[in-house]
N, C-alpha and C. Protein backbone atom coordinates (compact mmCIF):
# COMPACT_ATOMS: atom_id res chain seq x y z
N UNK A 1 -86.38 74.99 88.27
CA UNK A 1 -86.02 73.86 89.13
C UNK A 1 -84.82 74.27 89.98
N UNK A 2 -85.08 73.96 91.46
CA UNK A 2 -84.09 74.34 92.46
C UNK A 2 -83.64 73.25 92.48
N UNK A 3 -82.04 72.82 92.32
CA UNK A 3 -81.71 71.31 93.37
C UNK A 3 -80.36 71.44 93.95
N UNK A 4 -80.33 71.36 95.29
CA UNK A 4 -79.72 71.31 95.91
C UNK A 4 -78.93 70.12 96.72
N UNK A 5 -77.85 70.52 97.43
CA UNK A 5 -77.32 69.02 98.14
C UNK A 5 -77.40 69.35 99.46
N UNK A 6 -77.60 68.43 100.24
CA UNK A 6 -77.91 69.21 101.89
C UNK A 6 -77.28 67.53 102.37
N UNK A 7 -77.09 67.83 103.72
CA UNK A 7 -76.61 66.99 104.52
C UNK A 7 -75.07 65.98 104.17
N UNK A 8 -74.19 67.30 103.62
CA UNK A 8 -73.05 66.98 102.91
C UNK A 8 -71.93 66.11 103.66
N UNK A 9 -71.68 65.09 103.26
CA UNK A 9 -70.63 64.57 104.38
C UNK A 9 -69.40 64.23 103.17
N UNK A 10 -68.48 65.30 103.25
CA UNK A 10 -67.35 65.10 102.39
C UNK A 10 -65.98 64.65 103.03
N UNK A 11 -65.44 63.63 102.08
CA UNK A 11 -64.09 62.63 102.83
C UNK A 11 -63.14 62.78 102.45
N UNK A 12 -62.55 64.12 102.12
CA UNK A 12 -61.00 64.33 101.55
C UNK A 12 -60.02 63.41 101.93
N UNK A 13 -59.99 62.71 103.00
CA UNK A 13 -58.82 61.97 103.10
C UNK A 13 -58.90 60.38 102.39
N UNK A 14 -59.89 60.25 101.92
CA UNK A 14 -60.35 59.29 101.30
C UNK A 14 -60.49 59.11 99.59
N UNK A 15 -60.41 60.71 98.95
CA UNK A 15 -60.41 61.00 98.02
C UNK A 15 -59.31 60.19 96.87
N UNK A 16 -58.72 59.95 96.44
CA UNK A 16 -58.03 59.61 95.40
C UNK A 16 -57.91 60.17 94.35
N UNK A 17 -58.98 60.27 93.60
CA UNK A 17 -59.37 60.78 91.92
C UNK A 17 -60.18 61.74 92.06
N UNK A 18 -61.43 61.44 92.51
CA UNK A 18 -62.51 61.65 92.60
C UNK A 18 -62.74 62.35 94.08
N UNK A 19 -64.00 63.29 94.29
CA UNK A 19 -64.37 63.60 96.18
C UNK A 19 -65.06 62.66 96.07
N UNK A 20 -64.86 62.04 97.11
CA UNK A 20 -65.14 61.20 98.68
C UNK A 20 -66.87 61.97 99.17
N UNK A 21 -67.82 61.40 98.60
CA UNK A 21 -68.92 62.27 99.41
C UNK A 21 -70.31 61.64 99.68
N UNK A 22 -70.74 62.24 100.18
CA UNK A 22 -72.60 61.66 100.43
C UNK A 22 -73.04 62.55 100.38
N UNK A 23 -74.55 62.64 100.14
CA UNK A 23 -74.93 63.81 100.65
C UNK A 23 -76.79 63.39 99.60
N UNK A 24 -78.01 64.47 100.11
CA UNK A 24 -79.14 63.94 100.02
C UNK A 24 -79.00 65.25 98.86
N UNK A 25 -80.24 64.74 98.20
CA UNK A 25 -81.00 65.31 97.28
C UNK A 25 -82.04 66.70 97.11
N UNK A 26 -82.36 67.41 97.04
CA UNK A 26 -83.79 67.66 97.49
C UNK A 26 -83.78 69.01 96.06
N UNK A 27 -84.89 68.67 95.50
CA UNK A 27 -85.53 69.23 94.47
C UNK A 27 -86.57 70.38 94.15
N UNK A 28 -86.70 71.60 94.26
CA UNK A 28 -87.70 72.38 94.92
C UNK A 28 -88.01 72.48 96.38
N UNK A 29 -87.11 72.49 97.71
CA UNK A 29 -87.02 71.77 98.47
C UNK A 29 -87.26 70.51 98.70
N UNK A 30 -87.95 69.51 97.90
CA UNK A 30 -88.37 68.35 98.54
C UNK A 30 -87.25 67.32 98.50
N UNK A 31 -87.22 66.34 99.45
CA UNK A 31 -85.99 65.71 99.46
C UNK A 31 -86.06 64.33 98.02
N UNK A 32 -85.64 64.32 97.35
CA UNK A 32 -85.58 63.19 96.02
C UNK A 32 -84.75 61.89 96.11
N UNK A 33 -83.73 62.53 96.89
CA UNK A 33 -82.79 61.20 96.56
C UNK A 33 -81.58 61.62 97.14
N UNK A 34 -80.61 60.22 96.74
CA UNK A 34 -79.26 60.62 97.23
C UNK A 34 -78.23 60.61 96.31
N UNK A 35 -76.92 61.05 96.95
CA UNK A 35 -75.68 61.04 95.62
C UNK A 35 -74.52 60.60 96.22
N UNK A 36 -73.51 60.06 95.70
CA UNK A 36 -72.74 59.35 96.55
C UNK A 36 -71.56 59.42 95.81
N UNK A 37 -70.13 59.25 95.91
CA UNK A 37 -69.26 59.09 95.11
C UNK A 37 -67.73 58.14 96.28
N UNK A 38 -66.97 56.80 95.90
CA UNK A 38 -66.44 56.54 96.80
C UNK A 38 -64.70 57.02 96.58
N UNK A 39 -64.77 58.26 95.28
CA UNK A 39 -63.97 58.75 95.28
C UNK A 39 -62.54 58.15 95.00
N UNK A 40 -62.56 57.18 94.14
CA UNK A 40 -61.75 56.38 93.49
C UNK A 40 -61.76 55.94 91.76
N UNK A 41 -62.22 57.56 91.73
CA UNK A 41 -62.44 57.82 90.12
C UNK A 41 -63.48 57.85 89.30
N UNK A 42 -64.72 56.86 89.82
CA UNK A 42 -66.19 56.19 89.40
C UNK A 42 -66.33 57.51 89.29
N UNK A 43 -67.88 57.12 88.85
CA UNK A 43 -68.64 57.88 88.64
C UNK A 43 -69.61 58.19 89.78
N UNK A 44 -70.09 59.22 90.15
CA UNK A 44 -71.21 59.78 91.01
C UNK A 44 -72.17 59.30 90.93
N UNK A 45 -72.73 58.51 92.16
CA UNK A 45 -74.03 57.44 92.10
C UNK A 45 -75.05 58.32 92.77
N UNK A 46 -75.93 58.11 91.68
CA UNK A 46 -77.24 59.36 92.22
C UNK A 46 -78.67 58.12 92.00
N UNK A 47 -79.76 57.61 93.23
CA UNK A 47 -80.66 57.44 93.81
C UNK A 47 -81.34 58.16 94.14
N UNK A 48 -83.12 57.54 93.32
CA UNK A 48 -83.08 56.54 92.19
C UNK A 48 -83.10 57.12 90.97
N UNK A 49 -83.25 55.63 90.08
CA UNK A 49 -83.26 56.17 88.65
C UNK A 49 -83.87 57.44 88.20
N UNK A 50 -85.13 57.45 88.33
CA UNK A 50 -85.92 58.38 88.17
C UNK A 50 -85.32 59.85 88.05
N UNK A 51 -84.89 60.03 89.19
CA UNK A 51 -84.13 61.36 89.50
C UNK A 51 -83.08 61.95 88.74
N UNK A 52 -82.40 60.76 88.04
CA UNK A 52 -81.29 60.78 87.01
C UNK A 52 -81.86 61.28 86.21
N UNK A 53 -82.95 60.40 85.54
CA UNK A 53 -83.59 60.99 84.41
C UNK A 53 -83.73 62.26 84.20
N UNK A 54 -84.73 62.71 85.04
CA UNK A 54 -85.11 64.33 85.61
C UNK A 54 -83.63 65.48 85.60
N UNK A 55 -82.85 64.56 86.40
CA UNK A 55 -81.84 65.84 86.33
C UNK A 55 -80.57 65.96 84.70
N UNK A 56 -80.82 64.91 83.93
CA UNK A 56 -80.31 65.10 82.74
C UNK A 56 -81.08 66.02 81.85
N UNK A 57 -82.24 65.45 82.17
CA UNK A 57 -83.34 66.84 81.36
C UNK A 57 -82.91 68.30 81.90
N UNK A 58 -82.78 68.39 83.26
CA UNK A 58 -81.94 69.79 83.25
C UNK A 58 -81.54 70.13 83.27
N UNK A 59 -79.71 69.07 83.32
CA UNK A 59 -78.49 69.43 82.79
C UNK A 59 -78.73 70.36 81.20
N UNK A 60 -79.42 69.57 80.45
CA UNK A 60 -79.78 69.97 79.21
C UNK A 60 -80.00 71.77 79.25
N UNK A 61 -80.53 72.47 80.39
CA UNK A 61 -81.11 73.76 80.25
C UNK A 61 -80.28 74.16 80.81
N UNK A 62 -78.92 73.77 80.96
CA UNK A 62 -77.59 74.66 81.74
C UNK A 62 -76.46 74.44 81.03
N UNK A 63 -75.95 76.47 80.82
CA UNK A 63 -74.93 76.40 80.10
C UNK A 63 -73.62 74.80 80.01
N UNK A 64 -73.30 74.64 78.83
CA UNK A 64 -72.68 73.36 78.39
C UNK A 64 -71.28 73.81 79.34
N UNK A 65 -70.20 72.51 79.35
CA UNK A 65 -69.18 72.63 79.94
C UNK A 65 -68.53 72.59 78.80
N UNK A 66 -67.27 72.78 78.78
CA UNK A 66 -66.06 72.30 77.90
C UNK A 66 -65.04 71.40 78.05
N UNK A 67 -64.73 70.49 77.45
CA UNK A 67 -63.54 69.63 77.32
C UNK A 67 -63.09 69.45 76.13
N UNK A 68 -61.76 69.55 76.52
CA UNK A 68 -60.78 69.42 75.26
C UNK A 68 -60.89 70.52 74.21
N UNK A 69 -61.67 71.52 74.61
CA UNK A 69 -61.87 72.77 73.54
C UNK A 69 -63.48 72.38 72.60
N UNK A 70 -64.42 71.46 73.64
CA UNK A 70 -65.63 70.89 72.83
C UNK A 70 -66.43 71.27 73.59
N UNK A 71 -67.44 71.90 73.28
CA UNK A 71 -68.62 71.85 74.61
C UNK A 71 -69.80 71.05 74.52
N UNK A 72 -70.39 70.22 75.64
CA UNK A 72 -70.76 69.09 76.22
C UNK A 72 -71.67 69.48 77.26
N UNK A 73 -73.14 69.19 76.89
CA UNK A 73 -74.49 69.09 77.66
C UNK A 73 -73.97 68.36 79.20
N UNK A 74 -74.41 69.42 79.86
CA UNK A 74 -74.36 68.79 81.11
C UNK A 74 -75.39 67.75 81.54
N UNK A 75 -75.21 66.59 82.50
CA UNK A 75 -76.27 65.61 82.33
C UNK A 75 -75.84 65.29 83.85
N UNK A 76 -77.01 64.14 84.73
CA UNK A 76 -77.34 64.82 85.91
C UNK A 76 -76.19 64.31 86.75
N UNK A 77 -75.04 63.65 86.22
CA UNK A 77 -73.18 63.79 87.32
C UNK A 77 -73.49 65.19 87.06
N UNK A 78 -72.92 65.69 86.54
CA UNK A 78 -72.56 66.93 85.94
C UNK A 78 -73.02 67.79 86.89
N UNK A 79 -73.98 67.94 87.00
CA UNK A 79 -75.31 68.43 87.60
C UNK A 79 -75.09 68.99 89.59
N UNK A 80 -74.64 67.55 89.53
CA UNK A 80 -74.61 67.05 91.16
C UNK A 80 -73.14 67.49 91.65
N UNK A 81 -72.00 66.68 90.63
CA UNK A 81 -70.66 67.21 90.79
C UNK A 81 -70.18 68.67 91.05
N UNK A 82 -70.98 69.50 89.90
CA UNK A 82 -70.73 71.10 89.79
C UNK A 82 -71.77 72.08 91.31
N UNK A 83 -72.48 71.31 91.79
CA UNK A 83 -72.97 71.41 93.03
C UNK A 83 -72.44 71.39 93.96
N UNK A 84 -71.84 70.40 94.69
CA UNK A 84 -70.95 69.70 94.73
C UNK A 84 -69.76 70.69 95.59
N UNK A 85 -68.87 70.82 94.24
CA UNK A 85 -67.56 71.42 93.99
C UNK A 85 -67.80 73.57 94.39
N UNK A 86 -69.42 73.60 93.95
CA UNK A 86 -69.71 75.02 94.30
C UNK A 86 -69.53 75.20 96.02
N UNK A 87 -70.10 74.02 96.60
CA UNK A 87 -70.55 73.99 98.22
C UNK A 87 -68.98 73.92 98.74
N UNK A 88 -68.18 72.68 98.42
CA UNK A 88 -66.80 72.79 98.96
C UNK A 88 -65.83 74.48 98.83
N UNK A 89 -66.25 74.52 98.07
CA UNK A 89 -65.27 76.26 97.43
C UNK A 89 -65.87 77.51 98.87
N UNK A 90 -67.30 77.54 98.61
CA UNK A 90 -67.81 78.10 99.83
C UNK A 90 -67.49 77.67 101.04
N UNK A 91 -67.27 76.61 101.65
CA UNK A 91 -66.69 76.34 102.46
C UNK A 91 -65.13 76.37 102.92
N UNK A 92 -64.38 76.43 102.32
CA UNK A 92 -63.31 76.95 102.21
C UNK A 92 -63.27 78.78 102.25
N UNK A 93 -63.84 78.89 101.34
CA UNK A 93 -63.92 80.46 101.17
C UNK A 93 -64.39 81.17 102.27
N UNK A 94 -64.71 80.47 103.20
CA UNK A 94 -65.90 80.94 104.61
C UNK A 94 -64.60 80.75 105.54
N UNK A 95 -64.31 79.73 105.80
CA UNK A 95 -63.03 79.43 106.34
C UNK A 95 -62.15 80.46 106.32
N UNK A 96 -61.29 80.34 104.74
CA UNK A 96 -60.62 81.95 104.82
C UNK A 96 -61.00 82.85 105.90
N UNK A 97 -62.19 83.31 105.19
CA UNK A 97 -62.46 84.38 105.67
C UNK A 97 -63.11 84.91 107.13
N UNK A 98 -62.68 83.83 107.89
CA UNK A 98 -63.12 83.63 109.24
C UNK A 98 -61.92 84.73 109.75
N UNK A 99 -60.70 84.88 109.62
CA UNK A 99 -59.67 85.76 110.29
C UNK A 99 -59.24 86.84 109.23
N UNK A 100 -59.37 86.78 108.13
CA UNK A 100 -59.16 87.92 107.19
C UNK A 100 -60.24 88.47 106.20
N UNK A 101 -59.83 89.66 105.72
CA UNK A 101 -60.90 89.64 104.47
C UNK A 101 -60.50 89.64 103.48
N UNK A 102 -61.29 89.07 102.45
CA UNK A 102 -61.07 89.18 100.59
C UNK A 102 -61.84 90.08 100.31
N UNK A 103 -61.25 90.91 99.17
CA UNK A 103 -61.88 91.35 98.53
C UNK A 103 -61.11 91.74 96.78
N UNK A 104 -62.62 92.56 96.20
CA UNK A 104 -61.63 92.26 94.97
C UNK A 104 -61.76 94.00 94.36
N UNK A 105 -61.05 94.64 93.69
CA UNK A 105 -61.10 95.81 93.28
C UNK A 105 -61.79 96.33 92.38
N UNK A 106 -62.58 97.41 92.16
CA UNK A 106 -63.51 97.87 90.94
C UNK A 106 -62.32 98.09 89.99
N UNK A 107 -62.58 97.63 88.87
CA UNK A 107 -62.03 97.42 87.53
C UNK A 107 -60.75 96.39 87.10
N UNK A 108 -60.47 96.29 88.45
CA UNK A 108 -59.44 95.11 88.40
C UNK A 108 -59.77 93.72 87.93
N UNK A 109 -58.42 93.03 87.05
CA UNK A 109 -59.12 91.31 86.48
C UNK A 109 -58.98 90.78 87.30
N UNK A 110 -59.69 89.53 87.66
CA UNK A 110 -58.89 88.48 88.64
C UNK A 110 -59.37 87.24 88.14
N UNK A 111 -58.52 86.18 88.23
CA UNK A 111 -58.67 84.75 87.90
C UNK A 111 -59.77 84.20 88.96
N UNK A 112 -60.07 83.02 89.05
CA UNK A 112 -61.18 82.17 89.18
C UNK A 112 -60.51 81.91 90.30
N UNK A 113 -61.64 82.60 91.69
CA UNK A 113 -61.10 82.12 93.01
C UNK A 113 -60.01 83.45 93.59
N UNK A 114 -59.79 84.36 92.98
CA UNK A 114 -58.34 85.07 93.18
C UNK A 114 -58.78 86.16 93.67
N UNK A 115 -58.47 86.73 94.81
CA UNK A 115 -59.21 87.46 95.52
C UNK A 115 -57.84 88.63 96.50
N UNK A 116 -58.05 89.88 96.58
CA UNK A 116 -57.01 90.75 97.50
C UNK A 116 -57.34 89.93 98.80
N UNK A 117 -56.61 90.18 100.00
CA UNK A 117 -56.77 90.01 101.19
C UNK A 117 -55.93 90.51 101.97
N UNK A 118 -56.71 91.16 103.03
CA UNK A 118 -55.85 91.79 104.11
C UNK A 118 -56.15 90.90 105.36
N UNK A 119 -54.98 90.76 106.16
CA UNK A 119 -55.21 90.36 107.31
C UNK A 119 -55.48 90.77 108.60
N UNK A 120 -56.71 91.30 108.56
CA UNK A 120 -57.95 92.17 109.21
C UNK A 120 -59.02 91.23 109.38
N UNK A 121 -59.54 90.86 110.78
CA UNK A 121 -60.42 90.05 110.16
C UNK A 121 -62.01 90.72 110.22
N UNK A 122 -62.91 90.64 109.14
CA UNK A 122 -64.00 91.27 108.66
C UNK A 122 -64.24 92.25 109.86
N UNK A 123 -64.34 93.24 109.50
CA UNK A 123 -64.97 94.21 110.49
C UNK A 123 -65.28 95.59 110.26
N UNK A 124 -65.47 96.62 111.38
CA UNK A 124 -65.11 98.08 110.93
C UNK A 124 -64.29 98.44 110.68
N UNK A 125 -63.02 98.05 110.80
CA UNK A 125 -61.86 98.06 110.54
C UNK A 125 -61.01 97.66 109.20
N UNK A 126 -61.54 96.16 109.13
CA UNK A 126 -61.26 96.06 107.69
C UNK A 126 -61.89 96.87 107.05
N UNK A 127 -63.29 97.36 107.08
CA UNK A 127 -63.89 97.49 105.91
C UNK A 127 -63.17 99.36 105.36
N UNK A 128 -63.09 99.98 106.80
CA UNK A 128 -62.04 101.27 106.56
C UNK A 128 -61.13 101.50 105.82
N UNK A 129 -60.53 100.29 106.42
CA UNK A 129 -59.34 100.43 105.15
C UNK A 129 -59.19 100.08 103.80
N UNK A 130 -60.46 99.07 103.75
CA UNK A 130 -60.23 99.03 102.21
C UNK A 130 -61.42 99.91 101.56
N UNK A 131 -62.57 100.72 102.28
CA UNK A 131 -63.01 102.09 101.81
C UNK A 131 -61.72 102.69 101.30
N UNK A 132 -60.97 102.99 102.59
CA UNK A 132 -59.67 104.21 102.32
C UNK A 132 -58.47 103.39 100.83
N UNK A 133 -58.63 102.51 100.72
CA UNK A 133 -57.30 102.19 99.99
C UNK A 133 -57.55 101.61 98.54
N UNK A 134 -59.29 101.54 98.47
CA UNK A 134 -59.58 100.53 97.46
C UNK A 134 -60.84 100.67 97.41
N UNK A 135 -61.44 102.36 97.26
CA UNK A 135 -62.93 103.16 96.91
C UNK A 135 -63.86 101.78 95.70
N UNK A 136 -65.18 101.17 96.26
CA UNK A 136 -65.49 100.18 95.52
C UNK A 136 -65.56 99.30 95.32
N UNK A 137 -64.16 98.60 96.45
CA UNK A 137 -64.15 97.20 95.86
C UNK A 137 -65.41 96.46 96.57
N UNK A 138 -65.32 95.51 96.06
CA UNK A 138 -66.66 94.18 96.68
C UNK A 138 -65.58 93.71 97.94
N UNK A 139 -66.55 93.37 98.60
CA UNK A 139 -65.58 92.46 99.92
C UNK A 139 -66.48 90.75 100.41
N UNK A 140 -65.70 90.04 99.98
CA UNK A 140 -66.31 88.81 99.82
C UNK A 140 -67.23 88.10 101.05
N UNK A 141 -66.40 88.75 102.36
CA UNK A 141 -67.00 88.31 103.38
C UNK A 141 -68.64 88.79 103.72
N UNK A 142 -68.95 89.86 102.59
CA UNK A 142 -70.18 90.35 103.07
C UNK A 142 -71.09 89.06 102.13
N UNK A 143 -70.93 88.93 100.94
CA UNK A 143 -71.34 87.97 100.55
C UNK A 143 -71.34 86.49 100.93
N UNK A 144 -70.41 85.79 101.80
CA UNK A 144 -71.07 84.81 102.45
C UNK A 144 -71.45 85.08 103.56
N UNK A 145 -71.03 86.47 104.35
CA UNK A 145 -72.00 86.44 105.47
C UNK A 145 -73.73 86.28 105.25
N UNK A 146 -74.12 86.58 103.87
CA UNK A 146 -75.34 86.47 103.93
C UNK A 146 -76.25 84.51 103.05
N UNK A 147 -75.02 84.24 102.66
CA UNK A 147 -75.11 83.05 102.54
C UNK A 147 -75.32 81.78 103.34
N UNK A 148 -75.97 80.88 103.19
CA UNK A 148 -76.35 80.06 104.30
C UNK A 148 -75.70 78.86 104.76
């Protein structure tokens, strides 16, 4: 099962607790439903029922989350939220990387999101220098350049 969120309209300035969002459904491509949140802590309203149902059944087949040191079946917020929160990160991350590049080093650790960057923006140029300075590393911009 593919499900995706398409036609994202996110309201950071509206946010409070919660993102501020809309955005449609669509399930194997087909469009299912919608999801909504008014970002004042609630919970993520996903239309219609049906679809809830369906997507708790496949929260169920995706690694559990953790809270509080407990781990917890994802169920279909879960589902939509962690969707969601993947699409905003890419978008940002695209952003970045509109005037510089990230990248990250072969064998090096890095935290969640934590990335080298030179301020080069993607090119033959960047990519030279971090051939010459950093044999290996991944460079992030090639990966959402091929992202949609």
């Amino acid at each position: 099962m593919k499900v995706e969120l398409r036609n994202i309209k996110h309201m950071p300035s509206l946010s409070e607790e919660t993102e501020c969002f809309s955005a449609t459904i669509y399930v194997d491509g087909v469009k299912r439903g919608t999801a909504s949140n008014r970002g004042t802590g609630g919970n993520t309203d996903i239309h219609p029922r049906e679809l809830v149902t369906e997507l708790n059944a496949y929260g169920k087949t995706l690694p559990p989350w953790n809270y509080n040191g407990k781990d917890h079946e994802k169920d279909a917020e879960h589902v939509i939220d962690d969707l969601l929160g993947d699409e905003l990160q890419r978008k940002q991350l695209k952003k970045l990387c509109a005037k510089k590049t990230l990248f990250r080093e072969k064998g090096k650790t890095y935290g969640e999101g934590d990335y080298d960057v030179i301020k080069i923006p993607y090119g033959p140029a960047a990519i030279a220098w971090i051939q010459k300075h950093c044999p290996g590393a991944s460079i992030l911009n090639e990966t959402l350049k091929e992202a949609p």
